[in-house]
Protein backbone atom coordinates (compact mmCIF):
# COMPACT_ATOMS: atom_id res chain seq x y z
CA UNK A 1 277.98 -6.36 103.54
CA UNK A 2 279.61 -8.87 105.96
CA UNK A 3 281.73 -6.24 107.35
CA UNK A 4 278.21 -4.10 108.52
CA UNK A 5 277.68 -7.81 110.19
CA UNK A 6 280.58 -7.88 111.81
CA UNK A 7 279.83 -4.65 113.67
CA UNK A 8 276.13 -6.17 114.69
CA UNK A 9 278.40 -8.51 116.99
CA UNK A 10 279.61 -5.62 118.69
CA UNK A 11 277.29 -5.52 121.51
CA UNK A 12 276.56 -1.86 121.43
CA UNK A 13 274.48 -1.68 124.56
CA UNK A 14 277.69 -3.09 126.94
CA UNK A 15 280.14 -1.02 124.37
CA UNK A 16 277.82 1.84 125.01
CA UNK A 17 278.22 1.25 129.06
CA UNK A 18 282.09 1.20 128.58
CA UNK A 19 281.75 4.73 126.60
CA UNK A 20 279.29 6.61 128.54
CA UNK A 21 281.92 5.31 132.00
CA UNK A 22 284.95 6.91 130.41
CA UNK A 23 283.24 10.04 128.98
CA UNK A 24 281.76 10.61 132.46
CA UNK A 25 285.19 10.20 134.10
CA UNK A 26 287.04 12.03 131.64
CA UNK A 27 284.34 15.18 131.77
CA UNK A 28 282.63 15.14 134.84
CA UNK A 29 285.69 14.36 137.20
CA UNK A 30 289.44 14.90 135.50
CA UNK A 31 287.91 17.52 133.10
CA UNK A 32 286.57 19.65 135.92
CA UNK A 33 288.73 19.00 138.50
CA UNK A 34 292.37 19.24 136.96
CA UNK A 35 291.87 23.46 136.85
CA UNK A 36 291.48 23.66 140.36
CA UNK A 37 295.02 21.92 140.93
CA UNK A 38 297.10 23.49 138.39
CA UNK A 39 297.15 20.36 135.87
CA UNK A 40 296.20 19.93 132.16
CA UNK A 41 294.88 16.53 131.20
CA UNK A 42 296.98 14.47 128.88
CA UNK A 43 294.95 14.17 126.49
CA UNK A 44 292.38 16.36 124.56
CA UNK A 45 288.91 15.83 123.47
CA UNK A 46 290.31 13.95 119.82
CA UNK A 47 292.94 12.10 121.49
CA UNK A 48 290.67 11.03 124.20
CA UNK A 49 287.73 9.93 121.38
CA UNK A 50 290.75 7.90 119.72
CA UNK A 51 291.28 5.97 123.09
CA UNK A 52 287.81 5.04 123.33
CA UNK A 53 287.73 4.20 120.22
CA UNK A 54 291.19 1.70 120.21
CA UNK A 55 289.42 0.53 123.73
CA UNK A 56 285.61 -0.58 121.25
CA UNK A 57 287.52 -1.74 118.41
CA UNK A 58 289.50 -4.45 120.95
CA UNK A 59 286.31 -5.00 123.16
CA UNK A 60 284.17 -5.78 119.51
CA UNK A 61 287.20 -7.38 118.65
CA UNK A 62 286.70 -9.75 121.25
CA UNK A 63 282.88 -10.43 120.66
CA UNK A 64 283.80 -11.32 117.59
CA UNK A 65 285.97 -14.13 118.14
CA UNK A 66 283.94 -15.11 121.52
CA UNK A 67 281.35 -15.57 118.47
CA UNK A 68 283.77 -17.51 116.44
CA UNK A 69 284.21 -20.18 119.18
CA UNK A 70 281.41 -20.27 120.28
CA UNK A 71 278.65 -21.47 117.77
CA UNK A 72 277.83 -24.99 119.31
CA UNK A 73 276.33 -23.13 122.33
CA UNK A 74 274.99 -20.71 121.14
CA UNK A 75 272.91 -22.49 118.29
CA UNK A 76 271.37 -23.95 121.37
CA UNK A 77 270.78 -20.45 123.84
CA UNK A 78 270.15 -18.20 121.28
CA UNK A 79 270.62 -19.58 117.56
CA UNK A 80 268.55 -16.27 115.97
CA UNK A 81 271.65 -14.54 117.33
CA UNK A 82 274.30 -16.58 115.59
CA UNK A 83 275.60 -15.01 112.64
CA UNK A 84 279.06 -16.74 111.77
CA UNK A 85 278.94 -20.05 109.50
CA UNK A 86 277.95 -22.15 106.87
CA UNK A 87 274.39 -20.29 105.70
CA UNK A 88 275.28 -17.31 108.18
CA UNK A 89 275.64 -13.67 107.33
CA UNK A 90 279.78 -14.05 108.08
CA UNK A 91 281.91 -16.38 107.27
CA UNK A 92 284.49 -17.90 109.56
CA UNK A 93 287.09 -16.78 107.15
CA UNK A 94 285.93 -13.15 106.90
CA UNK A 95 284.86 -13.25 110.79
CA UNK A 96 288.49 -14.31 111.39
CA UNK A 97 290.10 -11.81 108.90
CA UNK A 98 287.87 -8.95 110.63
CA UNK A 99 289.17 -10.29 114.04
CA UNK A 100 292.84 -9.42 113.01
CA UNK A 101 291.70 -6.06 111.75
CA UNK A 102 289.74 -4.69 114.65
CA UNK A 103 292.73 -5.74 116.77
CA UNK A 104 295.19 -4.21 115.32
CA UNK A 105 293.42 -0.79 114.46
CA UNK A 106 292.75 -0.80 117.89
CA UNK A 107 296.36 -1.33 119.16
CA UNK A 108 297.81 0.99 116.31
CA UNK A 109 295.39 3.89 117.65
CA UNK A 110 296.20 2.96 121.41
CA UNK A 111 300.07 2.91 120.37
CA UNK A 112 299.63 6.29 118.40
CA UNK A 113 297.21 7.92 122.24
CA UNK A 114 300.31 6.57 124.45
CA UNK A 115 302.63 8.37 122.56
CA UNK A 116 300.68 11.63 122.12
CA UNK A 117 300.86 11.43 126.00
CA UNK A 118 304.50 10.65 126.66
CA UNK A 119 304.54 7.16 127.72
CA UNK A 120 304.17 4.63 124.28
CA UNK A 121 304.53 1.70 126.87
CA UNK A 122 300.74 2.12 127.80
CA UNK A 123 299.65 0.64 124.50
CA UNK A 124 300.61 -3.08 126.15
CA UNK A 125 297.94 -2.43 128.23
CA UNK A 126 295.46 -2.99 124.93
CA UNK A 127 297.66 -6.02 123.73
CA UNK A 128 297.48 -7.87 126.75
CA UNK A 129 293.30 -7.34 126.70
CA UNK A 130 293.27 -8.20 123.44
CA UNK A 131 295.25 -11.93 124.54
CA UNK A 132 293.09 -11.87 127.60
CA UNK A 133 290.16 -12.28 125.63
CA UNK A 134 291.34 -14.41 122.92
CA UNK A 135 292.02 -17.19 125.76
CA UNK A 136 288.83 -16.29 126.85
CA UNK A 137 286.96 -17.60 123.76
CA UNK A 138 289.55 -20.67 123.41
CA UNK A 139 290.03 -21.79 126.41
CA UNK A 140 288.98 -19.80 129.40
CA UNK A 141 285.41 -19.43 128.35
CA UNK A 142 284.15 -22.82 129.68
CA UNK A 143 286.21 -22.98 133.06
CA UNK A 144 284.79 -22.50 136.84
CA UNK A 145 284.65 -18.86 137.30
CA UNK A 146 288.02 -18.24 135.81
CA UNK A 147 286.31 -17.09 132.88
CA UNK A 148 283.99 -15.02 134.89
CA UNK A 149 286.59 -13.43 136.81
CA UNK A 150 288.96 -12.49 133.77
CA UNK A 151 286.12 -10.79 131.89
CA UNK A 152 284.72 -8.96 135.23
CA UNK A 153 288.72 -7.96 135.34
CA UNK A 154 288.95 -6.92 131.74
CA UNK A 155 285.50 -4.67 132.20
CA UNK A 156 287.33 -2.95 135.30
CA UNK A 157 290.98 -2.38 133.89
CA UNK A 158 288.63 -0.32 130.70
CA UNK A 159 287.18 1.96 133.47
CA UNK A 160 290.28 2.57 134.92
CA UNK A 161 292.34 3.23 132.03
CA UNK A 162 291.42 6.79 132.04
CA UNK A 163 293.86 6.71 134.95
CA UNK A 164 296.40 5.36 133.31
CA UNK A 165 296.57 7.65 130.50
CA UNK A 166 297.10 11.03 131.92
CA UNK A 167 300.47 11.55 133.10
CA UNK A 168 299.55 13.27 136.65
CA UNK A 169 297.50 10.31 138.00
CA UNK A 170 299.91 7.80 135.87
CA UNK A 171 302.62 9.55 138.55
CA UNK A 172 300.46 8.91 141.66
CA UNK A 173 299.52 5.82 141.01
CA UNK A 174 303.05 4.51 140.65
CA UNK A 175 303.98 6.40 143.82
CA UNK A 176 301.29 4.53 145.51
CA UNK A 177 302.17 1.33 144.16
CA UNK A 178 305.82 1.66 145.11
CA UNK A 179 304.71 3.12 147.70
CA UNK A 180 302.65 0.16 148.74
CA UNK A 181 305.23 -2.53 147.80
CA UNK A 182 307.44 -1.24 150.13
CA UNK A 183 305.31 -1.17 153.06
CA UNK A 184 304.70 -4.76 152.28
CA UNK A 185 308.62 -5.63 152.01
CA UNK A 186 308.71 -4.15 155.14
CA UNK A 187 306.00 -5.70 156.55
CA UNK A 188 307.08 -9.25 155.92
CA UNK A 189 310.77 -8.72 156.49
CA UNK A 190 310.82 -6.57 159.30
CA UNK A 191 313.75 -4.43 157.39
CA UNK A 192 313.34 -1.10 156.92
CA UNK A 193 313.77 -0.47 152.85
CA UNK A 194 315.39 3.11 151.28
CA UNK A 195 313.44 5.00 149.15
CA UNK A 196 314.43 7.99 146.76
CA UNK A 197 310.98 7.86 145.16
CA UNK A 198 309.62 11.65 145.81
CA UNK A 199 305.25 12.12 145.90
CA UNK A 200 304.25 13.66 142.90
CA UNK A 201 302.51 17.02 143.11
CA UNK A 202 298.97 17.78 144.15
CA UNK A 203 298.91 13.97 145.88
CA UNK A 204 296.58 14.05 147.76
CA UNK A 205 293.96 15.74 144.83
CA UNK A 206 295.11 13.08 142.25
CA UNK A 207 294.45 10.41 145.20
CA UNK A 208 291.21 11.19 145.58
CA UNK A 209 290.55 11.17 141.81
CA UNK A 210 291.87 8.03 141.95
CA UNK A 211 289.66 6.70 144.58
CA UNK A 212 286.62 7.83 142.81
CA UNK A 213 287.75 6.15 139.51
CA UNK A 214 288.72 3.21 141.55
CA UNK A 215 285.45 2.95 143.05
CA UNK A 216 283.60 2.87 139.99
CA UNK A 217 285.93 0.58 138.66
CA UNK A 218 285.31 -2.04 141.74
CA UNK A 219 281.85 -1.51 141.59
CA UNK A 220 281.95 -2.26 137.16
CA UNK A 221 284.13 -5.78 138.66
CA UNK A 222 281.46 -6.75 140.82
CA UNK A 223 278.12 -6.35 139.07
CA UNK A 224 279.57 -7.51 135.66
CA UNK A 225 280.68 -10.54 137.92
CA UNK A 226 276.77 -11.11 138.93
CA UNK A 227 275.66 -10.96 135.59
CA UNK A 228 278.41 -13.26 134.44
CA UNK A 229 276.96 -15.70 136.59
CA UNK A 230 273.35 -14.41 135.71
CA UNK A 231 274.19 -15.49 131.97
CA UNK A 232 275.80 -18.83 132.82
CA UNK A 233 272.47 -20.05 134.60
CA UNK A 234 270.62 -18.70 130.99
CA UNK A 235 272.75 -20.33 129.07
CA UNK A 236 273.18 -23.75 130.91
CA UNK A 237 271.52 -25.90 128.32
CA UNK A 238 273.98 -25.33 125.36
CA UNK A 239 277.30 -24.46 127.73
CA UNK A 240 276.61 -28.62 128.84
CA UNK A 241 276.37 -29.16 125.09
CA UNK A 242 279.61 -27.78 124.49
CA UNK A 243 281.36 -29.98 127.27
CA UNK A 244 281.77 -26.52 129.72
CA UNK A 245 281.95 -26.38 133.42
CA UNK A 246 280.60 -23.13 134.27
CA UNK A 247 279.62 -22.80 137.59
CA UNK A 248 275.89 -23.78 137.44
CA UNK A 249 276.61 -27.15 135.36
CA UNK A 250 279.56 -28.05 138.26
CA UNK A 251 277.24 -27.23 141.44
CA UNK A 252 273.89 -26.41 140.58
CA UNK A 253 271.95 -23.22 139.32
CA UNK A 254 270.12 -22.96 143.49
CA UNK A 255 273.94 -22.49 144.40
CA UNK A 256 274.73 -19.84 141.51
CA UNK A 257 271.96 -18.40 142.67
CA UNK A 258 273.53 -17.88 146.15
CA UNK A 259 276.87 -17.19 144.88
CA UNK A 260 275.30 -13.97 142.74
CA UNK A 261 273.36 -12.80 145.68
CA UNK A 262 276.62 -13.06 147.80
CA UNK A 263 278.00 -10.94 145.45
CA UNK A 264 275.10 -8.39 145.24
CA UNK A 265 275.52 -8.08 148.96
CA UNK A 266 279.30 -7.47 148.61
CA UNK A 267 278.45 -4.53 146.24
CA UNK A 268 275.53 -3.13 148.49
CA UNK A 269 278.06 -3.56 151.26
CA UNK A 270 280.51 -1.55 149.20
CA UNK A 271 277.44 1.31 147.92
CA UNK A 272 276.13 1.45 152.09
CA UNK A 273 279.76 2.87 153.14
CA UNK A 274 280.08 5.20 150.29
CA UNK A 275 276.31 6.54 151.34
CA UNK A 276 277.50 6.93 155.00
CA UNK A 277 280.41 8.96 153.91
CA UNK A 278 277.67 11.27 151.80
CA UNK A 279 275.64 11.05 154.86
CA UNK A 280 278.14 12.33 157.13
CA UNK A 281 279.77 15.21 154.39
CA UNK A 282 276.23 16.19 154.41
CA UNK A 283 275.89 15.29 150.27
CA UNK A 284 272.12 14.44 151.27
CA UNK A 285 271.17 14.87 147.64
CA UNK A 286 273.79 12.33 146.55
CA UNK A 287 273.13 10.19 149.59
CA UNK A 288 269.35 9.71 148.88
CA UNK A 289 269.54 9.35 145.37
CA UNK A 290 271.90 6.74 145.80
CA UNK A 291 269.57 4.86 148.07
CA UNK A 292 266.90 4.95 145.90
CA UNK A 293 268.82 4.22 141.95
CA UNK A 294 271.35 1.49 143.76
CA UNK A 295 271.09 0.22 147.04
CA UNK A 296 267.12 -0.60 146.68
CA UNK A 297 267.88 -1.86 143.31
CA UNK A 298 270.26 -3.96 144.84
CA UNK A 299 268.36 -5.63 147.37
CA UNK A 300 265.68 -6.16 144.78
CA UNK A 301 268.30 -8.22 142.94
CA UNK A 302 268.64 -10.46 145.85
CA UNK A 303 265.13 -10.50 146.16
CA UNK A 304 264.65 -11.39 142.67
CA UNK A 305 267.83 -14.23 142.55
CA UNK A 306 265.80 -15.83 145.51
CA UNK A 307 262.54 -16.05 143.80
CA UNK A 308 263.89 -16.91 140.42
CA UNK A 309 263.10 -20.64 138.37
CA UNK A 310 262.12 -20.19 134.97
CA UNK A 311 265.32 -20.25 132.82
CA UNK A 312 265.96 -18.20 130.88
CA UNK A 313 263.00 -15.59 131.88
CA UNK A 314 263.46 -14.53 135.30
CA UNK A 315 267.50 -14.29 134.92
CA UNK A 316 266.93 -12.34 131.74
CA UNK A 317 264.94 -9.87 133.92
CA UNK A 318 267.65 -10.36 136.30
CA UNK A 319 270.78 -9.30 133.91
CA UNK A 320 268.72 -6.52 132.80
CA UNK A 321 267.96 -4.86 136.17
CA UNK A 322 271.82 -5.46 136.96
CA UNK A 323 272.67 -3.32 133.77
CA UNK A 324 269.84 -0.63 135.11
CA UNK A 325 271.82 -0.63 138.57
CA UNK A 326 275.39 0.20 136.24
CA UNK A 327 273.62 3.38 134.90
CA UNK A 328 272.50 4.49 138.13
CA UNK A 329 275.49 4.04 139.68
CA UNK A 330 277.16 6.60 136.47
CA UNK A 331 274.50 8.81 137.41
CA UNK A 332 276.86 10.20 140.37
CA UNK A 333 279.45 11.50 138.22
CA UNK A 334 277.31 14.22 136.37
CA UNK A 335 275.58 15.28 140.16
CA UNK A 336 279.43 15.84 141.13
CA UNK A 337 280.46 17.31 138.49
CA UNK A 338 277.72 19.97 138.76
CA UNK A 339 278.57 20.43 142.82
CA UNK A 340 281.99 22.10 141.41
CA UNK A 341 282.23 25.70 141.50
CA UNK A 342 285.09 28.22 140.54
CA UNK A 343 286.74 28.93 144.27
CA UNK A 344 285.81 32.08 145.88
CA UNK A 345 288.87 34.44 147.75
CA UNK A 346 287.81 35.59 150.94
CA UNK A 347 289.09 39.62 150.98
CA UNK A 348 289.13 41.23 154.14
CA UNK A 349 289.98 44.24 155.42
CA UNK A 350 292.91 45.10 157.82
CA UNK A 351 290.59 45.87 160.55
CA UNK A 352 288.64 42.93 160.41
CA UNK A 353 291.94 41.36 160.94
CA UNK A 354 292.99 43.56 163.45
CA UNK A 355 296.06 45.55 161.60
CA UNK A 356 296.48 48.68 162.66
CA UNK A 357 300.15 49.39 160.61
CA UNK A 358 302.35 48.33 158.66
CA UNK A 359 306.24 47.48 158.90
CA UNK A 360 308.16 47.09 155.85
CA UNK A 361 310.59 44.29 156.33
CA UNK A 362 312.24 43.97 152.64
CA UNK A 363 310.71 45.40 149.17
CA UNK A 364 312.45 43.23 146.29
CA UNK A 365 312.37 44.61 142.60
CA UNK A 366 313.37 41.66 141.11
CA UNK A 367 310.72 39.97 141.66
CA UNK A 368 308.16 42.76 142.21
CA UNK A 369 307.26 41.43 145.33
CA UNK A 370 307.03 43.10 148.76
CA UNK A 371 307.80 40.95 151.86
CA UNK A 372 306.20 42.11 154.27
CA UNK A 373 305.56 41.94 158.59
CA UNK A 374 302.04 43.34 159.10
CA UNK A 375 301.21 44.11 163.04
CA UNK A 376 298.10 46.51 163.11
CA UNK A 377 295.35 48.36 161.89
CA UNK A 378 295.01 50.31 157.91
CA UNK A 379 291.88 51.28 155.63
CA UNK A 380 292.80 49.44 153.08
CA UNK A 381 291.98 45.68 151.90
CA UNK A 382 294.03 42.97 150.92
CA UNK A 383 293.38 39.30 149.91
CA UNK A 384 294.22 36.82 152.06
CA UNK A 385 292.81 33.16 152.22
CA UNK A 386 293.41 32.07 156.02
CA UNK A 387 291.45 32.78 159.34
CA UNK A 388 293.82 35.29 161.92
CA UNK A 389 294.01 35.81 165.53
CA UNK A 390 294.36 39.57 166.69
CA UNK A 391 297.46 40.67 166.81
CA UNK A 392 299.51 37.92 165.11
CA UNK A 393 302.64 38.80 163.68
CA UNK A 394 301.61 37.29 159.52
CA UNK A 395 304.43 37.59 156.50
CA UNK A 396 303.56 36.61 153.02
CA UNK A 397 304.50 38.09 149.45
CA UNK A 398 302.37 40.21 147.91
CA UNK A 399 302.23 41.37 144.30
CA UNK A 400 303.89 44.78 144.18
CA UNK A 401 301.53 46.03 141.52
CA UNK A 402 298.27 44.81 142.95
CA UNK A 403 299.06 47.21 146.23
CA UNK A 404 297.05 50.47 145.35
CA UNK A 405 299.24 53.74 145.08
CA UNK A 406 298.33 55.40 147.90
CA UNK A 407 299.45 52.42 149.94
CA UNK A 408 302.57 51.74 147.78
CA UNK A 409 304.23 55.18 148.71
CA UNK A 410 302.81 54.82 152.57
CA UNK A 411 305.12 51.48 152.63
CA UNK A 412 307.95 52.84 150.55
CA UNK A 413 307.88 56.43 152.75
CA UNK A 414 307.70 53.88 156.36
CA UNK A 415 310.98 52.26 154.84
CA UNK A 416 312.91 55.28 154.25
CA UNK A 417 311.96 56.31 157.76
């Protein structure tokens, strides 16, 4: 009975947010893109439900102990919520033994993923979250935006870990990060530093993967940042109980206020340039739905933070409309996803190209390939993926057996000749 408790703490609407963001990445970008560049993702639908899974058991984990530690304000914000102590539904013991257990199923499972894909060193990744957030609750919690920033940071690295578990952007993004440290060597040294470090395949595909996954991962940082704040100006009556110094009890709740907004307008800053670059591609669709689900939604934050003085009321309304601007914002990976069609070949006849023979330069049996100069005009059609100018000399391989008959023995007669 206390262990169904235990799982109340989990905060299934935020674990639902961190599910939905690595589903949507997983299916609607790596899924459907990975085909198109030759790659498999690491990891399978099971082995990817596993890694969500290790990545709610350490997140509810970490409610759980943020619970533990923090009774004395929260018997003051929100004391129908509290369900660990004396006369509560958990007992510290049991809350504490549950703790251990979430963690380490979580780490075991995240262990068990890393391995599956080749590299068991990932599973640190989940040990150092789990730490992260047990300083949180014991000692971070209370501090002037350090405690912000580390969750906002923890919310982040769980988008991008989707990254960090297949093996083909693993590769780029270590390429970029060496890549990137030496620039910076460089940069401050003035010496030019040797480097035997090769780009992985398909860079420049995997790097723009990236930069969508690093996008939304920014964009996670930044509005679970505002509502960080959001919740420390709710819950300023029982954080100054507890002896905290969150950033509304150490300035004052007008200059939170200010600090959030700065932060919305950081993010809309962010949202404008990624609209422009829809704008420009000609993504109009994207472009105007993004207007309208973030960067209105957005401004109405601002507008809101400005006009808000009833605490906890108006910043309740507040974190709510933040978490309505998240699933907007996830609403872009589903619209890409269904922009991405199988490629088409363009086949065009050797007159539209302006061929009017053919020279045989080499046929090879092993492999059955024919290398071949082509220099005029034949009925025939062949497949070929790049525009020509009249008249220009073009080699490439061909696959013997895809060349019909009749054009087989015209080639093999022109090289006997």
């Amino acid at each position: 009975m206390q262990l169904l408790q235990v799982f109340k703490l989990f905060r299934w609407v935020n674990q639902g947010f961190i599910i939905l963001t690595l589903s949507l990445l997983q299916y609607c970008l790596i899924q459907p893109l990975f085909p198109f560049l030759g790659m498999t993702p690491s990891l399978d639908t099971f082995h990817f439900i596993l890694l969500v899974a290790s990545v709610v058991l350490i997140a509810g984990a970490g409610y759980v102990i943020n619970d533990y530690f923090d009774t004395t304000a929260d018997n003051i914000n929100k004391p129908e919520k509290v369900k660990i102590g004396m006369g509560k539904p958990i007992s510290r013991a049991f809350a504490m033994r549950s703790y251990i257990a979430l963690n380490i199923l979580g780490i075991v499972l995240s262990f068990y993923v890393a391995w599956i894909v080749g590299n068991y060193k990932l599973g640190y990744i989940h040990i150092f979250v789990a730490a992260m957030l047990w300083f949180y609750a014991t000692t971070l919690k209370g501090k002037l935006l350090i405690g912000n920033f580390l969750v906002s940071f923890i919310i982040a690295l769980c988008v991008a870990i989707v990254a960090f578990y297949d093996q083909n952007l693993l590769q780029s993004v270590l390429y970029q990060t060496k890549d990137g440290l030496k620039s910076l060597i460089e940069g401050l040294t003035g010496f030019e530093v040797s480097s035997t470090h090769e780009a992985p395949p398909n860079i420049e595909a995997t790097q723009f993967i990236l930069t969508i996954i690093g996008a939304f991962s920014f964009f996670a940082f930044l509005l679970n940042f505002v509502r960080e704040i959001v919740k420390d100006i709710q819950d300023i009556d029982g954080d100054k109980v507890a002896g905290y110094r969150t950033l509304p009890i150490v300035t004052s709740v007008g200059f939170s206020k200010l600090v959030a907004a700065g932060l919305c307008l950081l993010c809309l800053n962010f949202v404008i340039k990624v609209l422009v670059e829809e704008l420009l591609l000609e993504q109009y669709v994207s472009a105007i739905g993004g207007t309208i689900l973030v960067a209105l939604p957005l401004i109405a934050i601002v507008g809101l933070l400005w006009r808000a003085f009833q605490i906890p009321k108006d910043f309740k309304l507040i974190s709510q409309v933040v978490k309505g601007v998240m699933l907007a914002g996830l609403l872009y990976l589903p619209y890409f996803a269904s922009t991405i069609t199988e490629p088409t070949e363009t086949v065009m006849s050797l007159e539209e190209m302006g061929i009017e023979n053919i020279q045989i330069d080499t046929i090879y049996d092993e492999p059955e390939k024919v290398d071949t100069l082509f220099m005029s005009d034949m009925d025939s059609t062949i497949e070929y993926i790049e525009e020509t100018e009249e008249g220009e000399v073009l080699e490439f391989d061909i696959d013997k057996d895809s060349i019909p008959d009749n054009i087989m023995d015209l080639l093999k007669q022109q090289k006997k000749n």
